[in-house]
Protein backbone atom coordinates (compact mmCIF):
# COMPACT_ATOMS: atom_id res chain seq x y z
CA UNK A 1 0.00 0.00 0.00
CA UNK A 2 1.59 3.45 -0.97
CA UNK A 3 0.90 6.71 0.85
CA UNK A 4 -1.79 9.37 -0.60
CA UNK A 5 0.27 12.16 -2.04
CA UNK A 6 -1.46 15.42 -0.96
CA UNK A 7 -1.21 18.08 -4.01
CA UNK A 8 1.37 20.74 -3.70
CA UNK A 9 0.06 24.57 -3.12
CA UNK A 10 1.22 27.15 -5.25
CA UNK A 11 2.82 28.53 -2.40
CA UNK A 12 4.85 25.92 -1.26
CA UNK A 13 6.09 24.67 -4.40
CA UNK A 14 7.54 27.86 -5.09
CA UNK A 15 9.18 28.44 -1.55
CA UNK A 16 10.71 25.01 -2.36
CA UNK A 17 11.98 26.06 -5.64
CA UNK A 18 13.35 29.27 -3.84
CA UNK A 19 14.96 26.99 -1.37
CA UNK A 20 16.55 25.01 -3.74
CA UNK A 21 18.04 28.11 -5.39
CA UNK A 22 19.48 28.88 -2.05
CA UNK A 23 16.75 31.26 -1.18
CA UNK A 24 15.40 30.09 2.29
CA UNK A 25 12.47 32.10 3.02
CA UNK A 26 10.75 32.17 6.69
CA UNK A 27 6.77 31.71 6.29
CA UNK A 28 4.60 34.54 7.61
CA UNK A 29 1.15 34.79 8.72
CA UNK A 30 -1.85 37.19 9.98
CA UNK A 31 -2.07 34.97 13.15
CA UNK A 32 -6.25 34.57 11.80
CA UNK A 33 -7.25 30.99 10.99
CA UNK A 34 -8.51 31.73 7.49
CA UNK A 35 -5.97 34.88 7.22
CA UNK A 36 -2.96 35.50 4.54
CA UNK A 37 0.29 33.58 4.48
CA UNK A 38 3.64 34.75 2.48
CA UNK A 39 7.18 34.41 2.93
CA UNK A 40 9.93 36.76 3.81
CA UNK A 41 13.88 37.06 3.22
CA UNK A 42 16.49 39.45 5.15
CA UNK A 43 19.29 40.36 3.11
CA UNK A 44 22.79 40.71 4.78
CA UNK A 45 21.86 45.03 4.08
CA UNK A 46 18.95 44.71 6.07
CA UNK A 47 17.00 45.07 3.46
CA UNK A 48 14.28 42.90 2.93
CA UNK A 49 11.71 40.82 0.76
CA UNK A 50 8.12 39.41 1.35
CA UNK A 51 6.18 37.58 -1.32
CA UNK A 52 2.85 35.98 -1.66
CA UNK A 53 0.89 33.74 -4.15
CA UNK A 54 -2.55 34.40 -5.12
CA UNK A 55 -5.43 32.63 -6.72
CA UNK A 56 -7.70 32.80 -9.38
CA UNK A 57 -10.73 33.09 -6.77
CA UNK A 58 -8.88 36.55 -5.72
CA UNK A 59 -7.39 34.97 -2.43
CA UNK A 60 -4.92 37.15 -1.54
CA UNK A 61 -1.66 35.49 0.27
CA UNK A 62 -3.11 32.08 -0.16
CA UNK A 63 -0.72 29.15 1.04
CA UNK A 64 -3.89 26.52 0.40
CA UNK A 65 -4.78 26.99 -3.50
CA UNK A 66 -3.39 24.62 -6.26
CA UNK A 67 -1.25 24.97 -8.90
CA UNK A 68 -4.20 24.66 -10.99
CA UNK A 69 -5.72 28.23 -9.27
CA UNK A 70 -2.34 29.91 -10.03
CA UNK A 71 -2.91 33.60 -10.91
CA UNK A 72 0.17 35.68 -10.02
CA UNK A 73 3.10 36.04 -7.30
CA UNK A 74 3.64 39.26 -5.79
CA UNK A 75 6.90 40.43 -4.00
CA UNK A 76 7.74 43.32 -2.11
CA UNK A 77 11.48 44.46 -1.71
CA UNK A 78 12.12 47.02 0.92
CA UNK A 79 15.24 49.10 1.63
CA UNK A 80 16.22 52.44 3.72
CA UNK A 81 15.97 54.51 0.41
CA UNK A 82 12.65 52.84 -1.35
CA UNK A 83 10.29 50.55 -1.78
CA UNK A 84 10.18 48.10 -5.12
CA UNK A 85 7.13 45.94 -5.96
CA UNK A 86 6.99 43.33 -8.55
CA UNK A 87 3.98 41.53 -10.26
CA UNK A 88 4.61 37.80 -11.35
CA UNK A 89 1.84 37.36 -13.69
CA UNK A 90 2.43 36.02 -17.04
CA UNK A 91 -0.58 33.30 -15.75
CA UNK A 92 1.89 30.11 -16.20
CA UNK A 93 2.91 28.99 -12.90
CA UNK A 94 6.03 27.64 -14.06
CA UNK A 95 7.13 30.79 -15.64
CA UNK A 96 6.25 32.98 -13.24
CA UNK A 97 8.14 30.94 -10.44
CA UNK A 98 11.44 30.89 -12.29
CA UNK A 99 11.00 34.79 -12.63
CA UNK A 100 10.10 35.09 -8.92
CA UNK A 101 13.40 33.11 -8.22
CA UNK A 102 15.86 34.57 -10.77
CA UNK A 103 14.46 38.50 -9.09
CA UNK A 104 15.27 37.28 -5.42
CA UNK A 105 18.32 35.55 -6.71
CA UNK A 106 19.66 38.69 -8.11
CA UNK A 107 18.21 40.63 -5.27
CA UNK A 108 20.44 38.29 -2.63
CA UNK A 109 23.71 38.76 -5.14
CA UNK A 110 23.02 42.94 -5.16
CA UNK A 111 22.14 43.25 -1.08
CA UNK A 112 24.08 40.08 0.43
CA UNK A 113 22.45 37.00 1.74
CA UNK A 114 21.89 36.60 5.53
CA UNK A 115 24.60 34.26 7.36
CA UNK A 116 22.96 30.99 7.69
């Protein structure tokens, strides 16, 4: 007898593919028990990043919706001087993931990744 896989979420599949880009994000919540979830980096500047996946039912910082209900990744990067936000929404999960992870990556090799 084999184990029931459980689908991957949008959201965790790409924190995994961050992850295995070396991008380890901390997971974030609203503290309410049907509230937002996204994830958050600290850059060795002290800078920082949060990002968040959303559905196509409008859920905003969902970490429960399938692949399938993919609609865009947001991300916020925030510094002493400004505030940058980027859309992820070309509406293929796959492509927007790799562009969510090749931003942070180049984000962590401008502002320094965090000692680990």
């Amino acid at each position: 007898m084999t184990a029931r896989s459980t689908p991957s979420t949008a959201f965790h599949t790409a924190l995994a593919r961050l992850a295995a880009a070396g991008i380890h994000c901390t997971i974030e919540t609203d503290g309410k028990s049907t509230g937002e979830t996204w994830a958050a980096y600290h850059f060795a500047d002290t800078s920082h990043l949060t990002w968040g996946a959303y559905s196509d039912t409008g859920a905003e910082n969902s970490a429960t919706h399938p692949i399938a209900s993919h609609r865009h990744l947001n991300a916020f990067h925030t510094t002493d001087k400004a505030d940058r936000y980027h859309l992820f929404d070309t509406g293929d999960f796959d492509r927007d993931v790799a562009n969510l992870v090749a931003w942070i990556t180049e984000l962590a090799d401008n502002h320094g990744r965090p000692r680990q």
